[in-house]
Protein backbone atom coordinates (compact mmCIF):
# COMPACT_ATOMS: atom_id res chain seq x y z
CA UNK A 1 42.55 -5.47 -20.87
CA UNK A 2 39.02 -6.91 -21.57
CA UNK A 3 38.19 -10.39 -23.28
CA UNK A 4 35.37 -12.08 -24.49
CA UNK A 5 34.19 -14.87 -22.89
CA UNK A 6 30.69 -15.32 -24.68
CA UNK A 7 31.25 -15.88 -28.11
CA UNK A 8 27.30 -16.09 -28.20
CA UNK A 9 25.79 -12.01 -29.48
CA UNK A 10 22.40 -12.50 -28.19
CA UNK A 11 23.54 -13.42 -24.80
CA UNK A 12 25.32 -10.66 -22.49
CA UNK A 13 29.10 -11.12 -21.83
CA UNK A 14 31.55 -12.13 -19.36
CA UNK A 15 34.19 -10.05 -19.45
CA UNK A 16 37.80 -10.44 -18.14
CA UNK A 17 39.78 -7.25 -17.11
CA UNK A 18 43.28 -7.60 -15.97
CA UNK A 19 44.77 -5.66 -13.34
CA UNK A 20 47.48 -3.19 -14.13
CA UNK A 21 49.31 -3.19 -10.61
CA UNK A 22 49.14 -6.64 -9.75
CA UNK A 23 48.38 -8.44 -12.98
CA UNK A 24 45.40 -10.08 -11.50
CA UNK A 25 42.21 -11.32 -13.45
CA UNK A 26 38.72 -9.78 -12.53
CA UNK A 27 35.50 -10.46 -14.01
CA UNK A 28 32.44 -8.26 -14.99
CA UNK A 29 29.13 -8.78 -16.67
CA UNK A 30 27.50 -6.37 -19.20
CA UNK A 31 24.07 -6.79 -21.13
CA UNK A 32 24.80 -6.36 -24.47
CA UNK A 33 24.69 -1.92 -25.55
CA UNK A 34 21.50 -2.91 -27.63
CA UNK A 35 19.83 -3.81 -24.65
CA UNK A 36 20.97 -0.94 -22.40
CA UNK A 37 19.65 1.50 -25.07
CA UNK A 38 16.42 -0.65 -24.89
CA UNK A 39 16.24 0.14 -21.73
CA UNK A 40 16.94 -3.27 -19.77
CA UNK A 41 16.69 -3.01 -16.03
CA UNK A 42 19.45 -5.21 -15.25
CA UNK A 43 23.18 -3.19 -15.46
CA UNK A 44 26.81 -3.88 -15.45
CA UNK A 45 27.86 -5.51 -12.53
CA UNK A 46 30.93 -6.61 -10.93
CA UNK A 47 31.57 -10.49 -10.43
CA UNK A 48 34.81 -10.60 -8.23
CA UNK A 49 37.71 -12.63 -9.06
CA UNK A 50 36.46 -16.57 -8.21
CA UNK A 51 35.99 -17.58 -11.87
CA UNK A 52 33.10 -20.11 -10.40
CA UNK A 53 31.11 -17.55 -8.56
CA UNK A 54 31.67 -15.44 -11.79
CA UNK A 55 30.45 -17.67 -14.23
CA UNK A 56 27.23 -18.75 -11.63
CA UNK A 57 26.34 -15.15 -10.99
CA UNK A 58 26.65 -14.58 -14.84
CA UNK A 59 24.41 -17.18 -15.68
CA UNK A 60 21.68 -16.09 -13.29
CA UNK A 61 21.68 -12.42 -14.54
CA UNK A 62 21.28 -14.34 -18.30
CA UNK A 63 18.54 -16.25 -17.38
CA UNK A 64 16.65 -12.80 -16.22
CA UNK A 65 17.93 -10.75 -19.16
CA UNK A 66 16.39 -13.75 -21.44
CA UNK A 67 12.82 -13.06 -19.16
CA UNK A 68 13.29 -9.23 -19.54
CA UNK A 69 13.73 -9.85 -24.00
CA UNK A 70 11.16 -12.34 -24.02
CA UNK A 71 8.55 -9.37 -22.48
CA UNK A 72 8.23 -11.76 -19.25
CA UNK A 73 9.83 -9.98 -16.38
CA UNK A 74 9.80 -6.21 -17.31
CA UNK A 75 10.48 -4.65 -14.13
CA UNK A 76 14.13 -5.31 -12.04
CA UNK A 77 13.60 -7.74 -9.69
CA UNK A 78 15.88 -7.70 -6.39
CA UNK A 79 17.25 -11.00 -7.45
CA UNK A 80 18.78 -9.24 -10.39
CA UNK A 81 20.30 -6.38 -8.76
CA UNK A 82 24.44 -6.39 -8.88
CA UNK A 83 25.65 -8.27 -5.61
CA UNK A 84 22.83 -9.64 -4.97
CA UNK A 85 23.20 -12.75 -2.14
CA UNK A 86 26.38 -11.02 -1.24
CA UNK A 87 27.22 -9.42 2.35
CA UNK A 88 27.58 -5.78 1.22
CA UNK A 89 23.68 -6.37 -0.46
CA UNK A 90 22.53 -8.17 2.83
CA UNK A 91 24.11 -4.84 5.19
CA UNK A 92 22.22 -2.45 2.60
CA UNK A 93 18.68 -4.46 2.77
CA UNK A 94 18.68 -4.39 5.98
CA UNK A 95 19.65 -0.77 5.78
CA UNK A 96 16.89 0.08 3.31
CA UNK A 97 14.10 -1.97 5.85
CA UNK A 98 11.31 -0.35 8.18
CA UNK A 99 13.45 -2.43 11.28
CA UNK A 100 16.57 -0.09 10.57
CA UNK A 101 14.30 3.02 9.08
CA UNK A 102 11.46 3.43 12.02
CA UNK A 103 13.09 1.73 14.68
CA UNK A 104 16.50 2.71 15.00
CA UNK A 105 16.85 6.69 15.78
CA UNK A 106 18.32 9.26 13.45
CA UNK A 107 21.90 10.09 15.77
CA UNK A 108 22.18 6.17 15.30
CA UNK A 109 21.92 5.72 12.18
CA UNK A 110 25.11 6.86 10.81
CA UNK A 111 26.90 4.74 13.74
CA UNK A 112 25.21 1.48 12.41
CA UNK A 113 26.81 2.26 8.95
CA UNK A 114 29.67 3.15 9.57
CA UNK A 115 29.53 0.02 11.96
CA UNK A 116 28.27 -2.50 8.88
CA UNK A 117 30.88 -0.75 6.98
CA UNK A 118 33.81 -1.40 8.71
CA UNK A 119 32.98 -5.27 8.32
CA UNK A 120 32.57 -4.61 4.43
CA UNK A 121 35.98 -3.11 4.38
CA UNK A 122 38.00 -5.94 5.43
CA UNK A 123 39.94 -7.71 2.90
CA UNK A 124 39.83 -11.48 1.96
CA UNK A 125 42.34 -13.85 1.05
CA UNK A 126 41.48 -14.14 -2.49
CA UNK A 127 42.07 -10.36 -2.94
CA UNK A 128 37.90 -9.08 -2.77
CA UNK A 129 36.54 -7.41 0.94
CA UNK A 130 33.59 -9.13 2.72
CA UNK A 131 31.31 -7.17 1.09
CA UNK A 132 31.89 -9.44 -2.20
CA UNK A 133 31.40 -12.59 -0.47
CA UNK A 134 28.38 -14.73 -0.64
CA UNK A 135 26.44 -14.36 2.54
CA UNK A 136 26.11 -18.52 2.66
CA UNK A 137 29.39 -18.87 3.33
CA UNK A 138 29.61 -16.66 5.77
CA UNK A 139 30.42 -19.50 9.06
CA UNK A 140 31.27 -18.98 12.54
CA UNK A 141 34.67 -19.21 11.54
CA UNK A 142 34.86 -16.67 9.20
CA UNK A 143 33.03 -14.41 11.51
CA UNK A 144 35.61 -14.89 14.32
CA UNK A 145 38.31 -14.26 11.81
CA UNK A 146 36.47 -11.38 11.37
CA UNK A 147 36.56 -10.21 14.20
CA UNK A 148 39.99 -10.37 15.17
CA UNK A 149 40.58 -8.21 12.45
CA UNK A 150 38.12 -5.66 13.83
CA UNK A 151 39.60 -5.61 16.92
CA UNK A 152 42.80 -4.54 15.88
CA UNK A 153 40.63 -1.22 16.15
CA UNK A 154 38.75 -0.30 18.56
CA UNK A 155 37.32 -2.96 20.89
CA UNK A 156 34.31 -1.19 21.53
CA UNK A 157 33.63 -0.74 17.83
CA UNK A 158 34.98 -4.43 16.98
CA UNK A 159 31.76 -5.07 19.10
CA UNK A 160 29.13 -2.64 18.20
CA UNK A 161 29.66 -3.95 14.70
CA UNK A 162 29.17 -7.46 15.42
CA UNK A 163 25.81 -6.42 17.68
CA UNK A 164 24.42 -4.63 14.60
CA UNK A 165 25.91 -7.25 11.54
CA UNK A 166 23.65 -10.19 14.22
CA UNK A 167 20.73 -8.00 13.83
CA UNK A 168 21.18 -7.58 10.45
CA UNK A 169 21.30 -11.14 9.39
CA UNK A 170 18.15 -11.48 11.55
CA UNK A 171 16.10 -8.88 9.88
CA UNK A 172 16.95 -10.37 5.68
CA UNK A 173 16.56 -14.05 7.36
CA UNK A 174 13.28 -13.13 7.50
CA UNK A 175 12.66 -11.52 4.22
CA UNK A 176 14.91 -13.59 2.53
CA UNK A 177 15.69 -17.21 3.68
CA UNK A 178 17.18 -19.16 0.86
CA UNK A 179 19.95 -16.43 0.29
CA UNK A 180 20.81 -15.81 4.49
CA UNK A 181 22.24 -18.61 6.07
CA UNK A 182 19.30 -20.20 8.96
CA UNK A 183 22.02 -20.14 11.73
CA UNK A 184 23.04 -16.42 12.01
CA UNK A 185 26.89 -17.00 12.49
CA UNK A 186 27.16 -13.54 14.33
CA UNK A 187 25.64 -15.36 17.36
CA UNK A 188 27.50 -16.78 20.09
CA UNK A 189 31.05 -14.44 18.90
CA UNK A 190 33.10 -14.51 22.13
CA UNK A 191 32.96 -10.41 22.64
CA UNK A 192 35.94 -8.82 24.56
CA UNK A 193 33.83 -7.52 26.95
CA UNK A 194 36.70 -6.45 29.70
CA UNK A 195 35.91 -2.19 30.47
CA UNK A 196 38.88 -0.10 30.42
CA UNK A 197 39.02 3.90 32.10
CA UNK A 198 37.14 6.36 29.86
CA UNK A 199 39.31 9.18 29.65
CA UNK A 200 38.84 12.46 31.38
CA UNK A 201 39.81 16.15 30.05
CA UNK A 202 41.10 17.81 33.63
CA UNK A 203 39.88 21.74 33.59
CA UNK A 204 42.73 23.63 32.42
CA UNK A 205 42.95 20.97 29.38
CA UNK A 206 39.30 21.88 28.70
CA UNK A 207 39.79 25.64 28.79
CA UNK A 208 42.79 25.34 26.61
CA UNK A 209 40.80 23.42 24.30
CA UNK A 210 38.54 26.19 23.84
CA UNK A 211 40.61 29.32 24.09
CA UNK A 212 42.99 26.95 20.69
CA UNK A 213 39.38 26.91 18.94
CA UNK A 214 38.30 30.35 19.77
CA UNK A 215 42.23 31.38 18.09
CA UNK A 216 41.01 29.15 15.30
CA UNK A 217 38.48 31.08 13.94
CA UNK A 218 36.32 28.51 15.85
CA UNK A 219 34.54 30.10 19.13
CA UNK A 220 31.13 28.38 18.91
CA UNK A 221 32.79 24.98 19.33
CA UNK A 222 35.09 26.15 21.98
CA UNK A 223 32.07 26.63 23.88
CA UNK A 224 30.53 23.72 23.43
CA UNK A 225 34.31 22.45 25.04
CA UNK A 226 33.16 24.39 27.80
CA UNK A 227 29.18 23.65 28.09
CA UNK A 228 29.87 20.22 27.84
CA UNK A 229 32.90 20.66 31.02
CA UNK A 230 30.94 22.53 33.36
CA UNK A 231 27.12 21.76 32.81
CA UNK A 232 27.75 18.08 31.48
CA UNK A 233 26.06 17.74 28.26
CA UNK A 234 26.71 15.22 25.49
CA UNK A 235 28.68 16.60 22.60
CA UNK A 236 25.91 15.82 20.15
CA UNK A 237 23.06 17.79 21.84
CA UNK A 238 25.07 20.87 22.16
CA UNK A 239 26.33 20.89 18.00
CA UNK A 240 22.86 19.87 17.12
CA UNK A 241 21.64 23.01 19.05
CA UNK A 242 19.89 22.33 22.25
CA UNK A 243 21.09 24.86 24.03
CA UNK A 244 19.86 28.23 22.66
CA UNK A 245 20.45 31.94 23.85
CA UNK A 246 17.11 32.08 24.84
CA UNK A 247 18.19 29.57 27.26
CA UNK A 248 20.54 31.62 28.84
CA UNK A 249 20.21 34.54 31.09
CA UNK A 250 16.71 35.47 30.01
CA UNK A 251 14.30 37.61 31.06
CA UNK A 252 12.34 35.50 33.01
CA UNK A 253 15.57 33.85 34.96
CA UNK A 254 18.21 36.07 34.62
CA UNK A 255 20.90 34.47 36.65
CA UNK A 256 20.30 31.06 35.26
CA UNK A 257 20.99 28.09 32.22
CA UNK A 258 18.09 25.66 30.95
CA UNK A 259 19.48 22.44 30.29
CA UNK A 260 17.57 20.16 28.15
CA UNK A 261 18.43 16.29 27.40
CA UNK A 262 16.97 15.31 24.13
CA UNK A 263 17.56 11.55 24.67
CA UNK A 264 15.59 11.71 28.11
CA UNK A 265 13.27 14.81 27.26
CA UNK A 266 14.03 16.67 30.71
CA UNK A 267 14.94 20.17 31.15
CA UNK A 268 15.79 22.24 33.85
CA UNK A 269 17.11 25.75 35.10
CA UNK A 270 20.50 25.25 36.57
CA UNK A 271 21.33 28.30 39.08
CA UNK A 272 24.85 30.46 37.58
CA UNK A 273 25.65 32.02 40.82
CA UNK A 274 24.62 31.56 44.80
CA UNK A 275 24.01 34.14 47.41
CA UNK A 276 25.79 36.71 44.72
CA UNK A 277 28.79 34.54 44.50
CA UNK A 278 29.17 33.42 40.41
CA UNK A 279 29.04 29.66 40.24
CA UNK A 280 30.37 29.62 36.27
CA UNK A 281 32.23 32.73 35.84
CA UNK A 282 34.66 31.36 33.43
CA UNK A 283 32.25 30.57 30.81
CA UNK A 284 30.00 33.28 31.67
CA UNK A 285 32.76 35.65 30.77
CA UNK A 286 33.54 33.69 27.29
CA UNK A 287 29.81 33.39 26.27
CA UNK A 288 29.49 37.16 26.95
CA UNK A 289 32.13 37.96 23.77
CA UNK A 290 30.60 35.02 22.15
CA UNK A 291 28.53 36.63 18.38
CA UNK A 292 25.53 35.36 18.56
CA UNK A 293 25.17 34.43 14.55
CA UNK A 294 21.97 32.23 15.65
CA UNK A 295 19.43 30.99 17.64
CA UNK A 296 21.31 28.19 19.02
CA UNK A 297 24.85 29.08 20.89
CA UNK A 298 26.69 26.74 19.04
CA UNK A 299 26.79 26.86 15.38
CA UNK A 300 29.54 26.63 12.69
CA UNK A 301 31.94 29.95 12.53
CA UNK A 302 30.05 30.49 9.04
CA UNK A 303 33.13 31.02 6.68
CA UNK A 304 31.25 30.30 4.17
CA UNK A 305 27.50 30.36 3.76
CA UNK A 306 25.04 30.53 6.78
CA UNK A 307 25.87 29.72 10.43
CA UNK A 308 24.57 26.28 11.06
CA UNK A 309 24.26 23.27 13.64
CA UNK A 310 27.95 21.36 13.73
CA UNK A 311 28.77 18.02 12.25
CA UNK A 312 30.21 15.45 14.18
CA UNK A 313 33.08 15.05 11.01
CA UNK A 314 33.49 19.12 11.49
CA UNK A 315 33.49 19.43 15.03
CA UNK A 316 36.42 16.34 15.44
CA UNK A 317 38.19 17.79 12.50
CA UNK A 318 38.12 20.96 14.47
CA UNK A 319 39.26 19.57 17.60
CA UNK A 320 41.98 17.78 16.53
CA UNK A 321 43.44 20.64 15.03
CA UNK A 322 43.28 22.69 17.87
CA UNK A 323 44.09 19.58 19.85
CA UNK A 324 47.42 19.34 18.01
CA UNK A 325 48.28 22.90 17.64
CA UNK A 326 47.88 23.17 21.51
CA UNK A 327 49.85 20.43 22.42
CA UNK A 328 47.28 18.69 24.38
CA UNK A 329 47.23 14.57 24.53
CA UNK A 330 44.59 12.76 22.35
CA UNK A 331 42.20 12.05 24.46
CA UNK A 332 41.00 15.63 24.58
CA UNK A 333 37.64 15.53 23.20
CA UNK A 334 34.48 17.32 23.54
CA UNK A 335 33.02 13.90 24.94
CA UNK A 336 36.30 13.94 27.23
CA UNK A 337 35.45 16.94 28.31
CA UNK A 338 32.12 16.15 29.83
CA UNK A 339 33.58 13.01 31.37
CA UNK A 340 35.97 15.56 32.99
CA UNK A 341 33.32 17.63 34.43
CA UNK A 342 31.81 14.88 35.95
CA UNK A 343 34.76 13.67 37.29
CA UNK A 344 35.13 16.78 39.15
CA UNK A 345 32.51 16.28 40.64
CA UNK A 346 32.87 13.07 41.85
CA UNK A 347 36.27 14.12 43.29
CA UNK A 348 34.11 16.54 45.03
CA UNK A 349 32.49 14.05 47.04
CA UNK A 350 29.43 14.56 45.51
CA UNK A 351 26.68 11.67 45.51
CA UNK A 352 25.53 9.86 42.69
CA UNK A 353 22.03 10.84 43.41
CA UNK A 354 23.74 14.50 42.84
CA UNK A 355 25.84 13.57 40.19
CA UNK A 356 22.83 12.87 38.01
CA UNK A 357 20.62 15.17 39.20
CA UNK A 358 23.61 17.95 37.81
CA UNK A 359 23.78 16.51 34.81
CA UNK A 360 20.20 15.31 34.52
């Protein structure tokens, strides 16, 4: 149900629309359909359910719509743009700024959304998320209140998102003081920083990992289960396709891997067998039946389309599946995996000098 609250038809409305579920009141703001045909810059936009914030955000877009008819301010300022001063448009102008654009790298990216996003996501007592509330009254209270609600997640990402939502406030401080509050109330949070075990796939969980993926229709990412068990590398650099075939067993080092580490930029040639004996016969023999449907060795089964680099969505999608149709615990991952092989070889006495030269 909408209702007028404007009686005045040169001036845009406030509108009232009732909820059907819980019968509660929300408000909205809307130029008037003359003006959108016109061509005005300034849209509908959501005002939450405080009537008070409503009706101050409501005046504020009037005073710019009365600018834009008057031939004064022609072109949509940021000021004017729905949610503006709130925390969801604070997360996305920092999102949209050269600090997050050339400094942070493209893997991160994604994680420092989906980080901002799970703090947008939480609800608030009067029924909006934080991403409707005013980033003013965001205190130090509200932040730790915050907080404990993102830690009944994960701790680690309960903190990651509070490390990026400080830097955040930081960055728009700067470009916009009056709206971000001078004190950034995401400093001084008292982080659980207490470490608990990363787990570890043992080898047979590994292999049956990969041998469920390969009966999947999914062999490319069962060996990436394996790559990333028995020559250590991060999930993420073997979807996105550092390791290639012309990495493997070529002509010019037949009886050997190259191993490169995007994040650090080395590479090496990592020996598959030893005075004749085979080092990695195991996933020697399943890369030999492998189809090689690219360049890289790990690419998508291509059901449908080309063959290309994995997702990290697909690939966990994948491995849950296979995960549960294998009967293996939940803390069999492809990043598991790796911290298995590495725990082997710790077990194995090795040093950590060793360790890391291995894994490089």
């Amino acid at each position: 149900m909408y209702r007028q609250q404007n009686k005045n038809p040169i001036r845009s409305r406030l509108l009232i629309r009732t909820c059907k579920t819980d019968r509660s009141t929300a408000y909205y703001w809307a130029p008037r359909t003359a003006d959108i045909k016109a061509g005005c810059p300034i849209g509908r936009e959501a005002l939450g359910k405080n009537y008070g914030q409503a009706c101050e955000r409501a005046r504020f877009l009037n005073l710019h719509l009365d600018e834009w008819r008057a031939g004064i301010n022609a072109v949509k300022v940021p000021e004017a743009m729905p949610s503006f001063g709130s925390a969801e448009w604070l997360f996305n102008t920092y999102l949209n700024s050269s600090a997050f654009m050339n400094r942070v790298s493209e893997r991160s990216k994604s994680v420092y959304r989906r980080a901002l996003r799970r703090i947008e996501d939480i609800d608030t007592k009067n029924g909006d998320t934080v991403a409707a509330l005013p980033a003013l009254s965001i205190s130090p209270g509200a932040v730790d209140k915050i907080y404990s609600r993102l830690r009944e997640g994960r701790k680690r990402q309960a903190n990651l998102s509070v490390d990026i939502a400080r830097r955040a406030f930081d960055v728009v401080w700067r470009l916009y003081p009056a709206h971000v509050p001078e004190k950034n109330p995401w400093r001084g949070v008292e982080c659980d920083l207490s470490r608990t075990a990363k787990p570890a796939a043992r080898c047979e969980e590994a292999y049956k990992l990969a041998f469920e993926l390969r009966a999947m229709g999914e062999p490319h990412l069962g060996a990436a289960a394996l790559i990333c068990f028995e020559w250590h590398q991060r999930p993420e650099h073997v979807r996105n396709g550092d390791i290639t075939w012309q990495d493997y067993c070529p002509p010019s080092h037949p009886n050997s891997v190259q191993i490169r580490i995007a994040k650090t930029g080395a590479k090496d040639w990592i020996p598959l067998e030893q005075d004749g004996f085979a080092l990695f016969s195991d996933p020697e023999a399943y890369l030999s039946d492998l189809p090689r449907v690219g360049l890289p060795i790990v690419l998508t089964a291509a059901h449908r389309g080309t063959a290309r680099p994995c997702s990290a969505e697909y690939a966990q999608r994948k491995v849950r599946e296979a995960r549960r149709q294998a009967g293996l615990g939940d803390h069999v991952t492809l990043d598991s995996c790796r911290h298995g092989g590495l725990t082997e070889l710790s077990n194995a006495s090795l040093t950590e000098s060793e360790i890391t030269a291995l894994s490089m």
